[in-house]
C-alpha atoms as a PDB file:
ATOM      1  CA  UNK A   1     185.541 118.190  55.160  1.00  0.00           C
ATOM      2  CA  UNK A   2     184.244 116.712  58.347  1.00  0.00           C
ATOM      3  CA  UNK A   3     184.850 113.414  60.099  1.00  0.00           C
ATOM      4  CA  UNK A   4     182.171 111.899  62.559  1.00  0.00           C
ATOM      5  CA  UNK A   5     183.026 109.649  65.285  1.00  0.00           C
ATOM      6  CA  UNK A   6     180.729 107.087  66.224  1.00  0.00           C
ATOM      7  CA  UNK A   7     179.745 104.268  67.926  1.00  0.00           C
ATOM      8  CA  UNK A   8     178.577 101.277  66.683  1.00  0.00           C
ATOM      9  CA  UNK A   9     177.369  97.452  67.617  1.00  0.00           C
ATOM     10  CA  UNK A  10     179.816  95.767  67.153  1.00  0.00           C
ATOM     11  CA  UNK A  11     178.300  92.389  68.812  1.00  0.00           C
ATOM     12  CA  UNK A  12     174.860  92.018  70.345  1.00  0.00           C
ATOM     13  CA  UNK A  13     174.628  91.842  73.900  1.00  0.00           C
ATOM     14  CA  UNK A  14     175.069  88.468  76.033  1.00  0.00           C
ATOM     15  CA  UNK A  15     173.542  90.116  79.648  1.00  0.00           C
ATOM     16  CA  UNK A  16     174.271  93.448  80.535  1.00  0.00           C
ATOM     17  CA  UNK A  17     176.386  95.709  77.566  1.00  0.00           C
ATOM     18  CA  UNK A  18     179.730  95.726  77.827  1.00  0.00           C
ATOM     19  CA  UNK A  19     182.398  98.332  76.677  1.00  0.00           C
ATOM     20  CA  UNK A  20     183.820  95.800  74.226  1.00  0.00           C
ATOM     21  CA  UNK A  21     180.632  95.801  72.812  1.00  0.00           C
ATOM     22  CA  UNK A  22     180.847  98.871  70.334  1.00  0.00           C
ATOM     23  CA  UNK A  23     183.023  99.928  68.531  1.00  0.00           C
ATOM     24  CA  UNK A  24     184.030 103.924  67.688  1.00  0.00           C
ATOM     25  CA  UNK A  25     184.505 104.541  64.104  1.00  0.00           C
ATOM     26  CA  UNK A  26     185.126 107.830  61.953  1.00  0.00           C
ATOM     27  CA  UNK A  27     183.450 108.212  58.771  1.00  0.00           C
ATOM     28  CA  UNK A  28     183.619 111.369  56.516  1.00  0.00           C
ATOM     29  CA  UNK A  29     180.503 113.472  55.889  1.00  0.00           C
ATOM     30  CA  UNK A  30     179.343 114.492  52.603  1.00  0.00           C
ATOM     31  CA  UNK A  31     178.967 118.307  52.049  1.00  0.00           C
ATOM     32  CA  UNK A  32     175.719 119.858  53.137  1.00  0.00           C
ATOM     33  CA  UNK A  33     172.675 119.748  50.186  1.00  0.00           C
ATOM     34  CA  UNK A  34     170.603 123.002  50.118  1.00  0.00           C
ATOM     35  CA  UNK A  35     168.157 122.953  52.835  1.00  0.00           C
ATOM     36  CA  UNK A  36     170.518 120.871  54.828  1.00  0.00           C
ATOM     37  CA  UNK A  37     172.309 121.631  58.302  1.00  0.00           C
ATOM     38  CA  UNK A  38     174.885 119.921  59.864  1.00  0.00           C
ATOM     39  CA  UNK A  39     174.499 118.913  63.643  1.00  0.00           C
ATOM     40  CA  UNK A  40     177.507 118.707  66.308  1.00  0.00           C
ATOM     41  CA  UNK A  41     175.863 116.735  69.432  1.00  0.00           C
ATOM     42  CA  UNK A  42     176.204 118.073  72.967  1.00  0.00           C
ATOM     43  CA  UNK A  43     174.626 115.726  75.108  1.00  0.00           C
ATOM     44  CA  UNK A  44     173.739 112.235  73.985  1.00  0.00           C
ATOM     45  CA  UNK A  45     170.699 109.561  75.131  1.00  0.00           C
ATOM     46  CA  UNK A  46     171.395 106.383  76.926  1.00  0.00           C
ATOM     47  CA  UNK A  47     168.242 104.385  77.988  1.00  0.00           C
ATOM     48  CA  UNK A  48     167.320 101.295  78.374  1.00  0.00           C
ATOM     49  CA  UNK A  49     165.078 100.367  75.618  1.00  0.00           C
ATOM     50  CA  UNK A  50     168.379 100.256  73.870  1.00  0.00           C
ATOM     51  CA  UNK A  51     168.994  96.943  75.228  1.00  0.00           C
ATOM     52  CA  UNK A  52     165.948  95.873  73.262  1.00  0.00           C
ATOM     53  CA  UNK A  53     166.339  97.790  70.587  1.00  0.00           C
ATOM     54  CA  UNK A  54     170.064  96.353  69.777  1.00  0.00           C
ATOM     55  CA  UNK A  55     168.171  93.431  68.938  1.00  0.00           C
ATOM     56  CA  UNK A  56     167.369  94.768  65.548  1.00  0.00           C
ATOM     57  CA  UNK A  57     170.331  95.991  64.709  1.00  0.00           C
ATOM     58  CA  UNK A  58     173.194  94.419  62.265  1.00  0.00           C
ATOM     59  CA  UNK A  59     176.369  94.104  63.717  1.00  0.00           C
ATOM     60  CA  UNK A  60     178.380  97.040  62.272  1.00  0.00           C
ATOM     61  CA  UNK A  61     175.326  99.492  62.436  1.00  0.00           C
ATOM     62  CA  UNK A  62     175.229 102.410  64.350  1.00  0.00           C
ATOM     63  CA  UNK A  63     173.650 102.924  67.993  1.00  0.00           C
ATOM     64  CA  UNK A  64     170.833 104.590  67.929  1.00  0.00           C
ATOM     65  CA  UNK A  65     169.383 107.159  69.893  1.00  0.00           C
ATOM     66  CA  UNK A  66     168.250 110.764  70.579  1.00  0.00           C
ATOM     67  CA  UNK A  67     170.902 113.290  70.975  1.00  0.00           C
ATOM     68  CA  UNK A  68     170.897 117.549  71.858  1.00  0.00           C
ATOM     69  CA  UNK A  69     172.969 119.325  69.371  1.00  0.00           C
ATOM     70  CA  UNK A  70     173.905 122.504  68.167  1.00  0.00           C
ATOM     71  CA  UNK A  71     174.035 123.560  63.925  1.00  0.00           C
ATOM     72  CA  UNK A  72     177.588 124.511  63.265  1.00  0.00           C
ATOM     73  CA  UNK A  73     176.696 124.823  59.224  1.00  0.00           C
ATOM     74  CA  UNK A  74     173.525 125.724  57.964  1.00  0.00           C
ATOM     75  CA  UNK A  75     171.816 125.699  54.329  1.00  0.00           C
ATOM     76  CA  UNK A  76     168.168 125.737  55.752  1.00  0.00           C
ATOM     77  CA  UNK A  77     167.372 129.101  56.640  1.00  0.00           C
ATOM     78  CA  UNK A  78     164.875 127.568  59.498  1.00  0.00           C
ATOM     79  CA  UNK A  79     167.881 126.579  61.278  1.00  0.00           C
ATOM     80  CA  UNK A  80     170.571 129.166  61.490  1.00  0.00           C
ATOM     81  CA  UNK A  81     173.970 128.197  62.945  1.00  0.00           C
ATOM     82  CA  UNK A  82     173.842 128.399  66.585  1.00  0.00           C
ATOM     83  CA  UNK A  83     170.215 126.586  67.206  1.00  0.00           C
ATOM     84  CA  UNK A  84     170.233 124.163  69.380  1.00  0.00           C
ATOM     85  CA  UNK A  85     167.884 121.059  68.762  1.00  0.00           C
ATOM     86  CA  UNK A  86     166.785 117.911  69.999  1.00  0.00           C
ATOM     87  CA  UNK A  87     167.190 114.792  67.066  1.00  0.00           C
ATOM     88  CA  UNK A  88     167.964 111.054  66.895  1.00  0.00           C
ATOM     89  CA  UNK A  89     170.776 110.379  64.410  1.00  0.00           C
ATOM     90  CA  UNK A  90     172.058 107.859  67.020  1.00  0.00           C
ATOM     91  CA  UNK A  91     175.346 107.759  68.889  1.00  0.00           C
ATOM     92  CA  UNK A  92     177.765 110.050  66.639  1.00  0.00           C
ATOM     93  CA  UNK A  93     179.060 113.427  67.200  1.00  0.00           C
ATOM     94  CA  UNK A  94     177.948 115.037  63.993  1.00  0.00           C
ATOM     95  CA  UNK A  95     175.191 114.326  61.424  1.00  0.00           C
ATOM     96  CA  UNK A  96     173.942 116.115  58.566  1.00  0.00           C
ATOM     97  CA  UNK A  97     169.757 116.681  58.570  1.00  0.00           C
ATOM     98  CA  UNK A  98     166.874 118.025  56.393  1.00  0.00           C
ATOM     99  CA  UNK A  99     165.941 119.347  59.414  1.00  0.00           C
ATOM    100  CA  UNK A 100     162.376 117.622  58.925  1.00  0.00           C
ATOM    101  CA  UNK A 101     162.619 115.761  62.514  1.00  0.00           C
ATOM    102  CA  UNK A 102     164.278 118.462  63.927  1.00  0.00           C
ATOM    103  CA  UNK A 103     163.261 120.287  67.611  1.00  0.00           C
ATOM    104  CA  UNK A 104     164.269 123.766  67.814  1.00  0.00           C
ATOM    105  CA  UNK A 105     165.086 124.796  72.406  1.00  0.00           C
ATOM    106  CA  UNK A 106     162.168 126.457  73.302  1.00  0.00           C
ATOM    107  CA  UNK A 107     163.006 130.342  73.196  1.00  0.00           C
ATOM    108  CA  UNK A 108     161.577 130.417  76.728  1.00  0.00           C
ATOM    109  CA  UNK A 109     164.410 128.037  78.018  1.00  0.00           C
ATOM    110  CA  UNK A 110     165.868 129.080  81.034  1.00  0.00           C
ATOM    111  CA  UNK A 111     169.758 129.761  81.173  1.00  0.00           C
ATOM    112  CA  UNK A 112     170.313 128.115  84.537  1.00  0.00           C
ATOM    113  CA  UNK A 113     168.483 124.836  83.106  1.00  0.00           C
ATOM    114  CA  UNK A 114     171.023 122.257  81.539  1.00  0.00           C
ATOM    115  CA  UNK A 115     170.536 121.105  78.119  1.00  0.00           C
ATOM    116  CA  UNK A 116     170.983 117.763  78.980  1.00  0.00           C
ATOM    117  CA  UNK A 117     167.637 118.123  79.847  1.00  0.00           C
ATOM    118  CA  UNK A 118     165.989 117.988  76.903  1.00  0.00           C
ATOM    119  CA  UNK A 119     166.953 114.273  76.466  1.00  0.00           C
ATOM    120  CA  UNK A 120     165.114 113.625  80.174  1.00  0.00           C
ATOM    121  CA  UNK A 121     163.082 115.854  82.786  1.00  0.00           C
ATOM    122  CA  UNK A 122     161.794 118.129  79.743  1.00  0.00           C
ATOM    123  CA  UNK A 123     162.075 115.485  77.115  1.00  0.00           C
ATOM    124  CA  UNK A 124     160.030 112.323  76.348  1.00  0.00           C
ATOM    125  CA  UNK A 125     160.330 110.784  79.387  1.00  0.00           C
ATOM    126  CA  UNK A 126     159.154 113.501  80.903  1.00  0.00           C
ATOM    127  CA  UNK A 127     156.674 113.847  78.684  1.00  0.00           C
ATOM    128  CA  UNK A 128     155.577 111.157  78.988  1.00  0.00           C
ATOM    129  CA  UNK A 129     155.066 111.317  83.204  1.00  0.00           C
ATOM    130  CA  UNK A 130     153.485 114.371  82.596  1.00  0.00           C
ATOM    131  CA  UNK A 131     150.759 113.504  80.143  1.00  0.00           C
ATOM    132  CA  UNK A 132     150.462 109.843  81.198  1.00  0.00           C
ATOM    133  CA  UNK A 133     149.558 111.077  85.099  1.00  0.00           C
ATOM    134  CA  UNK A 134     147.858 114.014  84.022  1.00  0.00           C
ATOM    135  CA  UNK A 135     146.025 113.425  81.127  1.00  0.00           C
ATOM    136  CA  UNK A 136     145.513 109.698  81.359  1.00  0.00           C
ATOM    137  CA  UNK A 137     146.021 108.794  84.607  1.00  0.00           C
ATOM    138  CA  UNK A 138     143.718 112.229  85.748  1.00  0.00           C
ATOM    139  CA  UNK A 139     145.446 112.173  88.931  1.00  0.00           C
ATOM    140  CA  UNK A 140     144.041 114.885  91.352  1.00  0.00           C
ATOM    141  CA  UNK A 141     145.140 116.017  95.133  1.00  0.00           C
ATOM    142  CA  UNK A 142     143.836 113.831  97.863  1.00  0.00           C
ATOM    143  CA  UNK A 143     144.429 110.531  95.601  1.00  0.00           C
ATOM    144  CA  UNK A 144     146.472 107.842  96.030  1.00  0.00           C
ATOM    145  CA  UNK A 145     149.323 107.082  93.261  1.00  0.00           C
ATOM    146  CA  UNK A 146     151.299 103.420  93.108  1.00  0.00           C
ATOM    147  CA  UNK A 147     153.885 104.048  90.531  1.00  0.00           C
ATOM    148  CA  UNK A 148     156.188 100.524  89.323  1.00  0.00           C
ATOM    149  CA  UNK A 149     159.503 100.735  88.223  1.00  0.00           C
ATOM    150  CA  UNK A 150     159.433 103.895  90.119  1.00  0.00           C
ATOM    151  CA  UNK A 151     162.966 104.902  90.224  1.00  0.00           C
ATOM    152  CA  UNK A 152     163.566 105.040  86.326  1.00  0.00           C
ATOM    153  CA  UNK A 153     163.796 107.973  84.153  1.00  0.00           C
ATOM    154  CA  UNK A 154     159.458 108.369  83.993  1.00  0.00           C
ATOM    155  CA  UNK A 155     158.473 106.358  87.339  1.00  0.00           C
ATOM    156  CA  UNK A 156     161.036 109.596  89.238  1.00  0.00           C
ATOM    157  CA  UNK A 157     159.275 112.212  87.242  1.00  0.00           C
ATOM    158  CA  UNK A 158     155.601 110.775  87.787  1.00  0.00           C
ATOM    159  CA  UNK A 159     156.290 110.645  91.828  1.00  0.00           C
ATOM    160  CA  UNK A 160     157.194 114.148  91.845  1.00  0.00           C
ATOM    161  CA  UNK A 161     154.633 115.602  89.538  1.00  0.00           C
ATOM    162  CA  UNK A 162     152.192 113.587  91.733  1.00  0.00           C
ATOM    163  CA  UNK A 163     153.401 114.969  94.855  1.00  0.00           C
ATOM    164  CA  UNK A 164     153.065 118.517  93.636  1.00  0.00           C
ATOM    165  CA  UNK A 165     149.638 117.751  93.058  1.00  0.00           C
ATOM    166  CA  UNK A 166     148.770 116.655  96.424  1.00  0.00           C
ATOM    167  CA  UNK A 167     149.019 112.817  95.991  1.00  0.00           C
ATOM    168  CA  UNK A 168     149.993 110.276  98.190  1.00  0.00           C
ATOM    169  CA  UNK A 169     152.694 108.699  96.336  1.00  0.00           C
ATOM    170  CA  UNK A 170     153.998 104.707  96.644  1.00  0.00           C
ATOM    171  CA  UNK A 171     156.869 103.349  94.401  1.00  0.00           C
ATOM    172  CA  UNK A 172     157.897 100.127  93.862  1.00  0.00           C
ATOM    173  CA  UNK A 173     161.596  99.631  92.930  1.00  0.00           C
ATOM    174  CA  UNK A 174     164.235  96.848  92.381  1.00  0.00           C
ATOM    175  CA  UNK A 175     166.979  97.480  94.989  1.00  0.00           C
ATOM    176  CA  UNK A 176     167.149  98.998  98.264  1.00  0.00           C
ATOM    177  CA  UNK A 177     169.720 101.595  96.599  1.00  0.00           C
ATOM    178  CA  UNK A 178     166.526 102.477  94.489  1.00  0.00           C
ATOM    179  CA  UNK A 179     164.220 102.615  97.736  1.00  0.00           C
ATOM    180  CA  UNK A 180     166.211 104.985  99.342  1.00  0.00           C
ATOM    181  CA  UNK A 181     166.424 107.101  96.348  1.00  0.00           C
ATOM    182  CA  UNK A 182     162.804 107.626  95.310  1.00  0.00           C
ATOM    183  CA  UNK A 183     162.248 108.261  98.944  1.00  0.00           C
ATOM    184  CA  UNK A 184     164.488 111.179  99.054  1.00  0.00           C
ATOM    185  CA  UNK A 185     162.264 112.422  95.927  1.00  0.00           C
ATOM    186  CA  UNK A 186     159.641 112.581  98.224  1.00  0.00           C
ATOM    187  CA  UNK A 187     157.646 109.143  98.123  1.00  0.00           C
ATOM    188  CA  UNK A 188     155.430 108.742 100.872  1.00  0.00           C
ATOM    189  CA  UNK A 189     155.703 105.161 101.057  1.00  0.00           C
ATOM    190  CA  UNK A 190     158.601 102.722  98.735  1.00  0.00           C
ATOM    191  CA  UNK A 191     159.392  99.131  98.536  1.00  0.00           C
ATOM    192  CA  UNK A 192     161.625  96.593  97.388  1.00  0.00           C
ATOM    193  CA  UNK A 193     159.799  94.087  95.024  1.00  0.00           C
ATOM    194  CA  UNK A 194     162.237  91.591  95.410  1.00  0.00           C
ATOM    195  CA  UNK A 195     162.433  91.500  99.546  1.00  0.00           C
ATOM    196  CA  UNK A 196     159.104  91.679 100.132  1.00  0.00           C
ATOM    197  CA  UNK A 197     155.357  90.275  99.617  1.00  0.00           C
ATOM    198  CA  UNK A 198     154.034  92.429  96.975  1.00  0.00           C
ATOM    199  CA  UNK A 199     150.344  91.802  97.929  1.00  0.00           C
ATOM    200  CA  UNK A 200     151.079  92.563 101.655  1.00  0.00           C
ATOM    201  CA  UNK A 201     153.436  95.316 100.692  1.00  0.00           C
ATOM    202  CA  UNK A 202     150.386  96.988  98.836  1.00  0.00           C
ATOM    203  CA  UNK A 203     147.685  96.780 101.215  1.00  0.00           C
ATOM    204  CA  UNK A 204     150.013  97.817 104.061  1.00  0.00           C
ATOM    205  CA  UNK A 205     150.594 100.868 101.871  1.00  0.00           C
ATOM    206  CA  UNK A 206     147.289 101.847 100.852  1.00  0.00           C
ATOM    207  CA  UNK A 207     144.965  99.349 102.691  1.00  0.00           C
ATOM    208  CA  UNK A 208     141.679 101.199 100.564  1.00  0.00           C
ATOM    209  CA  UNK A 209     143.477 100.702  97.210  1.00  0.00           C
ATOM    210  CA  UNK A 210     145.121 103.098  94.413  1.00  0.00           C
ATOM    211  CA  UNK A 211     143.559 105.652  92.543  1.00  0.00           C
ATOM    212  CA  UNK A 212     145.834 105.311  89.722  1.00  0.00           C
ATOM    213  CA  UNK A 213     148.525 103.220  88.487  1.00  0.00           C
ATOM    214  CA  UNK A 214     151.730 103.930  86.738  1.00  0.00           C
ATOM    215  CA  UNK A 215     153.168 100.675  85.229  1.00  0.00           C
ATOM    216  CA  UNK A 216     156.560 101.180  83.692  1.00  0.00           C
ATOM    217  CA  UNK A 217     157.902  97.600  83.814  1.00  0.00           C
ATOM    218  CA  UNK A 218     158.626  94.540  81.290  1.00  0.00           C
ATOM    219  CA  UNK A 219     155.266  91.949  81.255  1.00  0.00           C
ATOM    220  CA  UNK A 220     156.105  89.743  84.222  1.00  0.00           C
ATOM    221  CA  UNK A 221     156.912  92.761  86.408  1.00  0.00           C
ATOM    222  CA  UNK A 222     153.554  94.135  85.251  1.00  0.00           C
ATOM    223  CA  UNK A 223     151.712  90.692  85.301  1.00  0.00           C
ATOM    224  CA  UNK A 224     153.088  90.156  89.119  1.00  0.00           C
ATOM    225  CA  UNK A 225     151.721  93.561  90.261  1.00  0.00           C
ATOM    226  CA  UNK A 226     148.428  93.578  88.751  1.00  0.00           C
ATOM    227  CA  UNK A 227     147.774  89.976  90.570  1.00  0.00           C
ATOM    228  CA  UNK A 228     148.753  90.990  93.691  1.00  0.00           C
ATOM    229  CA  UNK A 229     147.044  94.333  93.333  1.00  0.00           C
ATOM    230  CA  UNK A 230     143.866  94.056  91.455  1.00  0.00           C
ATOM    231  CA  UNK A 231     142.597  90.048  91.816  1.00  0.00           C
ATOM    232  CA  UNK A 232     139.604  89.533  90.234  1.00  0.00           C
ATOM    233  CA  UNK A 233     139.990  92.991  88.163  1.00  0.00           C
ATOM    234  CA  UNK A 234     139.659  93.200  84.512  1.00  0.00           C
ATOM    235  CA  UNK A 235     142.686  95.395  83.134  1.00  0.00           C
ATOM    236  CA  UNK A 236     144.547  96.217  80.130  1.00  0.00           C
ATOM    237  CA  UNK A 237     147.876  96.744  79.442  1.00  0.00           C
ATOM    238  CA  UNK A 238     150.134  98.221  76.931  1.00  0.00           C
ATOM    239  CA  UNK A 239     153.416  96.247  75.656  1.00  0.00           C
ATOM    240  CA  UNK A 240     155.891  98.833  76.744  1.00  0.00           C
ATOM    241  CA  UNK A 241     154.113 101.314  79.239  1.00  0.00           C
ATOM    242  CA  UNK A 242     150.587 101.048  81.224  1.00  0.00           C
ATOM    243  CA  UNK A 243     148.582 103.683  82.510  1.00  0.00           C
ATOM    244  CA  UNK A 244     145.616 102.253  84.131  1.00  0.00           C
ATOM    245  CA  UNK A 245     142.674 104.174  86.820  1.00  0.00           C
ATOM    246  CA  UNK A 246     141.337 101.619  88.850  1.00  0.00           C
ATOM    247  CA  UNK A 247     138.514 102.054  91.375  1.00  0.00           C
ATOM    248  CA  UNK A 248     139.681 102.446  95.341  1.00  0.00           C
ATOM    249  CA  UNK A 249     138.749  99.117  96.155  1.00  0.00           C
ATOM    250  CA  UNK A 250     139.888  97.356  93.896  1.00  0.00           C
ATOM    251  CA  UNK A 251     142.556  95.449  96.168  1.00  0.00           C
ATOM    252  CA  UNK A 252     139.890  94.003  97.334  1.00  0.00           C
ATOM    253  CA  UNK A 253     138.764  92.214  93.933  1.00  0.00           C
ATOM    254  CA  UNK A 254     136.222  95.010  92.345  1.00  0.00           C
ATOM    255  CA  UNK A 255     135.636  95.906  89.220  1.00  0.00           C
ATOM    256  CA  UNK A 256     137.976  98.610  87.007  1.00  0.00           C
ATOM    257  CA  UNK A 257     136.173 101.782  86.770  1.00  0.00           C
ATOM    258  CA  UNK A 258     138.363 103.342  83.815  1.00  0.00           C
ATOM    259  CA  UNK A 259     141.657 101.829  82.367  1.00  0.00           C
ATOM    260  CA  UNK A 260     144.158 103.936  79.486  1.00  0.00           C
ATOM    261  CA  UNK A 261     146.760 102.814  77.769  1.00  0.00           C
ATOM    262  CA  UNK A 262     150.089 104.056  76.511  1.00  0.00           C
ATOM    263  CA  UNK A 263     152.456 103.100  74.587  1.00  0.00           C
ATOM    264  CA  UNK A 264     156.287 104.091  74.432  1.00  0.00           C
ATOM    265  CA  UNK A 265     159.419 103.432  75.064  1.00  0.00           C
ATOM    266  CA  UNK A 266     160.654 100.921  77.829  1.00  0.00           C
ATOM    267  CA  UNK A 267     162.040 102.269  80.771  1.00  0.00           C
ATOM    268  CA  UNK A 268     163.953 100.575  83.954  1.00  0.00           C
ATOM    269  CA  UNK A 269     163.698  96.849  82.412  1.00  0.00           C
END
């Protein structure tokens, strides 16, 4: 017999979450079904897009979100007890899985590299840093990169995959705790949104433009940049996160050359 703890909603959010906002419950597990493992979590996800996502929820339900976890009991002979996996029951220290969603470690995984990581660096937000500047954005050495929201779990990643490729990086944060932080990831240039002029903040930093643009921010944050950035350019963007390769000029009102978008999870609202 085993006996999950975990945490539900047990109001929705009025501002910021507050401890007195869940509540920790323990509910008992039915046995496994053939083909069926049972999951004890090591390291669970907290991000922001929960704050949105709460919104859905019934009071009562359980948080959700993505979780590392090893198989103590196994009926699926793909997943033998010991394997550790990436899933998203949601906030509770053991689940029971077909094993259909399931993400096995990567054999390769280094034993100094902690397994928390799978739920950051080398999971979806870093995923999604990697293939948005990379694949989307096409970022290449010698090019400039302004990256919003850059002090969040993808804007941190981007800047530093960008700087190992040779780009000149600029980042655009909320707080001056946040400045100094993305700086000491190596941003050439970083800003405070909210103490500055973002038009003259831009051009100061890159007075020919941006090569490519990492939006990670909620609409307004998004809509604010792109006028003071690109006036007079035609752009679209995604609800949750925009990827978008604008011409070197185009601070000064040119056309887009090539926009992408992405969609995904919020990050840093």
């Amino acid at each position: 017999m085993v006996y999950a703890k975990t945490w539900t909603l047990k109001k929705h959010f009025e501002g910021n979450p507050k401890i007195n906002d869940f509540e920790l419950k323990t509910v008992e597990l039915p046995p496994l079904k053939n083909g069926e493992v049972l999951l004890e979590a090591l390291f669970l996800s907290v991000d922001p897009y929960m704050r949105v996502q709460a919104k859905n929820l019934k009071e009562g339900d359980m948080m959700m979100g993505q979780q590392v976890a090893r198989v103590v009991e196994s009926k699926n002979s793909a997943f033998p007890v010991g394997t550790i996996v990436s899933a998203s029951p949601g906030w509770t220290t053991h689940s029971i899985s077909d094993g259909k969603t399931l993400e096995k470690m990567p054999s390769e995984w280094p034993d100094t590299l902690p397994l928390s990581l799978m739920l950051g660096t080398v999971g979806m937000t870093g995923l999604t840093a990697y293939f948005g500047l990379l694949n989307i954005c096409g970022a290449k050495s010698g090019e400039t990169v302004l990256v919003n929201a850059a002090a969040g779990a993808v804007g941190s990643v981007v800047g530093q995959i960008a700087k190992l490729k040779g780009c000149k990086v600029v980042g655009v944060a909320g707080s001056d705790d946040k400045v100094a932080y993305i700086k000491k990831l190596g941003y050439d240039v970083a800003f405070n949104y909210k103490t500055v002029s973002l038009e003259e903040a831009l051009k100061k930093a890159s007075p020919d433009g941006y090569d490519c643009y990492f939006d990670n921010a909620h609409p307004q944050r998004l809509l604010s940049i792109r006028n003071s950035a690109w006036k007079g350019s035609s752009y679209t963007a995604g609800k949750e996160i925009s990827v978008g390769k604008l011409c070197k000029t185009c601070c000064n009102g040119s056309q887009r050359v090539k926009s992408s978008t992405m969609n995904t999870s919020l990050v840093d609202l």
